[in-house]
C-alpha atoms as a PDB file:
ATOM      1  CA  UNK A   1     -31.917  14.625 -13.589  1.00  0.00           C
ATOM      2  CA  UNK A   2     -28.198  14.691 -13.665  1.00  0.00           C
ATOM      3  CA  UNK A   3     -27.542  13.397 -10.379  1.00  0.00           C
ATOM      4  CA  UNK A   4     -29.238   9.534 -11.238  1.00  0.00           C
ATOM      5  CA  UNK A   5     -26.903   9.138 -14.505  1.00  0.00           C
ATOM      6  CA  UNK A   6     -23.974  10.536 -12.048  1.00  0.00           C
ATOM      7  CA  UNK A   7     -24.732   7.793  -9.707  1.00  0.00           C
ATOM      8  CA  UNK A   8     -24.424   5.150 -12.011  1.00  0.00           C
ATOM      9  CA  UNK A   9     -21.465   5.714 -13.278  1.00  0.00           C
ATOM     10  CA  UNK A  10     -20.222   5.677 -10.128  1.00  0.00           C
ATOM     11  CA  UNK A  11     -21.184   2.345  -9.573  1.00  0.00           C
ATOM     12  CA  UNK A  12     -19.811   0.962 -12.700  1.00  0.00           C
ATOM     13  CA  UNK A  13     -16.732   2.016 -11.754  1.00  0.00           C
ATOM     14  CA  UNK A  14     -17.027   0.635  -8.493  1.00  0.00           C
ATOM     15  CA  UNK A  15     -17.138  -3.032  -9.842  1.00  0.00           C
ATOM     16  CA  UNK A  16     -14.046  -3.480  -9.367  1.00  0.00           C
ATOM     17  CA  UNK A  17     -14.476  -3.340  -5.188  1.00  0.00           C
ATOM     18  CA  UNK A  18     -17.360  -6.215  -5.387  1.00  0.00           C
ATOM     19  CA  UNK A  19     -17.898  -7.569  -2.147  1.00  0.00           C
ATOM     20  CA  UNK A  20     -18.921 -11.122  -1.243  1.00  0.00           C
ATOM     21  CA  UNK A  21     -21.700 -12.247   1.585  1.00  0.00           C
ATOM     22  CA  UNK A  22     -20.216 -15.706   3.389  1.00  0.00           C
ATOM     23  CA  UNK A  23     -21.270 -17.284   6.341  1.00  0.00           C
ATOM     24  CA  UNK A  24     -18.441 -18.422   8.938  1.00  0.00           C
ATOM     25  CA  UNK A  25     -19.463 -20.314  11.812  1.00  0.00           C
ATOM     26  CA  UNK A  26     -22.896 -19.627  11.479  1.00  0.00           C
ATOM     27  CA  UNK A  27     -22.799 -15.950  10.993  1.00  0.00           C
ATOM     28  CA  UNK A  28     -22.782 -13.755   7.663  1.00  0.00           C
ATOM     29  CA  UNK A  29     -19.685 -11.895   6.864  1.00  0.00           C
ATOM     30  CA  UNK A  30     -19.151  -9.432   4.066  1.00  0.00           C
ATOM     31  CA  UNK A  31     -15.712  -9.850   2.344  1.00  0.00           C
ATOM     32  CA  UNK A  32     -14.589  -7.735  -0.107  1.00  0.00           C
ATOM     33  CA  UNK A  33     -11.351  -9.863  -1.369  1.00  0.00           C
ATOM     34  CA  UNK A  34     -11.719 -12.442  -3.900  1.00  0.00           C
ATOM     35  CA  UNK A  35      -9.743 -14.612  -2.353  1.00  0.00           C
ATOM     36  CA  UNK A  36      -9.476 -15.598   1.403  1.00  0.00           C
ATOM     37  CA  UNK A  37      -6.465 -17.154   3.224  1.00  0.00           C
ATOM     38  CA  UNK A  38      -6.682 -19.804   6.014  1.00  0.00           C
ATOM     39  CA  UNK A  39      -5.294 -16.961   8.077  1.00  0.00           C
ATOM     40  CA  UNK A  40      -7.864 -14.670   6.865  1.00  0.00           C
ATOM     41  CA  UNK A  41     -10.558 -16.863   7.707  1.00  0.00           C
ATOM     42  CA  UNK A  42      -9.620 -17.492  10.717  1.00  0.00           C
ATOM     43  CA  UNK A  43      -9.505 -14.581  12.339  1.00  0.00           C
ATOM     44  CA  UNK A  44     -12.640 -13.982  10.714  1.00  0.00           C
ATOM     45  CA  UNK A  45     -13.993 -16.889  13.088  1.00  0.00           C
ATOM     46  CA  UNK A  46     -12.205 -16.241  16.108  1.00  0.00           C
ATOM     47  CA  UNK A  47     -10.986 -12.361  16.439  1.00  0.00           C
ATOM     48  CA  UNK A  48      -9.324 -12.369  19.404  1.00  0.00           C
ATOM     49  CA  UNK A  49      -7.867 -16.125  18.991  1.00  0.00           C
ATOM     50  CA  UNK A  50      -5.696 -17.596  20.691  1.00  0.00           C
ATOM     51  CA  UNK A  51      -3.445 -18.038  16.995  1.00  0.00           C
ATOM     52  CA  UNK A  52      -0.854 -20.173  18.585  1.00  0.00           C
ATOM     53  CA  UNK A  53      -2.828 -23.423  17.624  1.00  0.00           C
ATOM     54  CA  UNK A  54      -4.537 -25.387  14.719  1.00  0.00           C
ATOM     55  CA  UNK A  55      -7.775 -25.171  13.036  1.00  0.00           C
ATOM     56  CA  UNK A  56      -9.995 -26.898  11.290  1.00  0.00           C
ATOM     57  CA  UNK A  57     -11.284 -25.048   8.134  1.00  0.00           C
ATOM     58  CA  UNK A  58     -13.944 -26.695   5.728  1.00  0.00           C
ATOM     59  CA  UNK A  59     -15.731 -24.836   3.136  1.00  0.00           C
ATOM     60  CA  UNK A  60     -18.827 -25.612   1.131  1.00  0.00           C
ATOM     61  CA  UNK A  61     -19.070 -23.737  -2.296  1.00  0.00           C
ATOM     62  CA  UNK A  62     -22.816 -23.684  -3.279  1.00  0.00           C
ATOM     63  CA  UNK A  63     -21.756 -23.236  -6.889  1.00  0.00           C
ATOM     64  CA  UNK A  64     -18.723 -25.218  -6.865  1.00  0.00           C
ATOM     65  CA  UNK A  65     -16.407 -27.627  -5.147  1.00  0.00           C
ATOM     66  CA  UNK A  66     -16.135 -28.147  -1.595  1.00  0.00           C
ATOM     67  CA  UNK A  67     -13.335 -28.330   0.360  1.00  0.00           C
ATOM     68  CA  UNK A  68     -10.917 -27.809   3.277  1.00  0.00           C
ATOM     69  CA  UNK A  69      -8.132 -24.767   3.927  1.00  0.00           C
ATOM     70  CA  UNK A  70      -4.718 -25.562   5.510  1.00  0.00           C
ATOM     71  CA  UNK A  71      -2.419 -22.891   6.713  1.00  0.00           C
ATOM     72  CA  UNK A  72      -0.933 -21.091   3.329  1.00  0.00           C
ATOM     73  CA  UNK A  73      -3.646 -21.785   1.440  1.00  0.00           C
ATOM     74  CA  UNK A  74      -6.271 -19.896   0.280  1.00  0.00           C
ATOM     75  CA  UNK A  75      -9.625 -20.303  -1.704  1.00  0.00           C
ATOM     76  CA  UNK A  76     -11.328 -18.046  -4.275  1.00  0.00           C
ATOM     77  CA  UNK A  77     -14.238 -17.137  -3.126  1.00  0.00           C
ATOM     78  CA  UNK A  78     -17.873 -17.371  -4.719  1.00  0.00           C
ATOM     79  CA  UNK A  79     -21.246 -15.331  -3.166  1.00  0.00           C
ATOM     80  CA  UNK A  80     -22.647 -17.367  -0.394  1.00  0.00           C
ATOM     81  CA  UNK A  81     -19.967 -19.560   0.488  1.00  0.00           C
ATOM     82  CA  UNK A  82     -20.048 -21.156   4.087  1.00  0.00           C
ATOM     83  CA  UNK A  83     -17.031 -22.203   6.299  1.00  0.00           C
ATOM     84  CA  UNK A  84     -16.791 -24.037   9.372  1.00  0.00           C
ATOM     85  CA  UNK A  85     -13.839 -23.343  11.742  1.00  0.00           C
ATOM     86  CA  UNK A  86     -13.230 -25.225  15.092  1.00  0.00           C
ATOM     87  CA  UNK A  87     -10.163 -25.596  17.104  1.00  0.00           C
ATOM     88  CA  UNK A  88      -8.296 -28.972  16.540  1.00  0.00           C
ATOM     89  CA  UNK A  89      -7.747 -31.111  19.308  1.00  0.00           C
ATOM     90  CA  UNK A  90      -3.909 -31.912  18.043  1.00  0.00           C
ATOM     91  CA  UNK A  91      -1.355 -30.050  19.443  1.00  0.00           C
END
């Protein structure tokens, strides 16, 4: 049928909107940048804040280098990343 090769195509040209499972804080997120802010991430982890303060942002890359976000920075982002947010205790 010509609805199956249709569909296909479609999806091709779709690649370019390939979207990313994570896990933040325990729970899986789909993210369809390729790259992810501190900011980004945060709210991700805490959607109604507060914002006004600090935190903590560690990543673990299962096919790559681990690491930690500061505000301003941002990460590229692989399929099944994980990142752990907490509030700091600094003010």
């Amino acid at each position: 049928m010509s609805i199956e090769p249709s569909f296909k195509q479609d999806d091709a040209s779709k690649g370019k909107e390939k979207s990313f499972d994570i896990v933040i804080n325990g729970q899986q997120e789909t993210v369809k940048d390729n790259h992810l802010t501190y900011e980004q991430v945060v709210r991700l982890a805490f959607p109604g804040g507060p914002f006004d303060i600090l935190y903590s942002v560690t990543y673990a890359n299962p096919r790559g280098h681990d690491g930690t976000l500061a505000p301003g920075q941002k990460v590229t982002i692989k399929e099944g990343m994980s990142f752990n947010v907490v509030k700091t205790n600094r003010s």
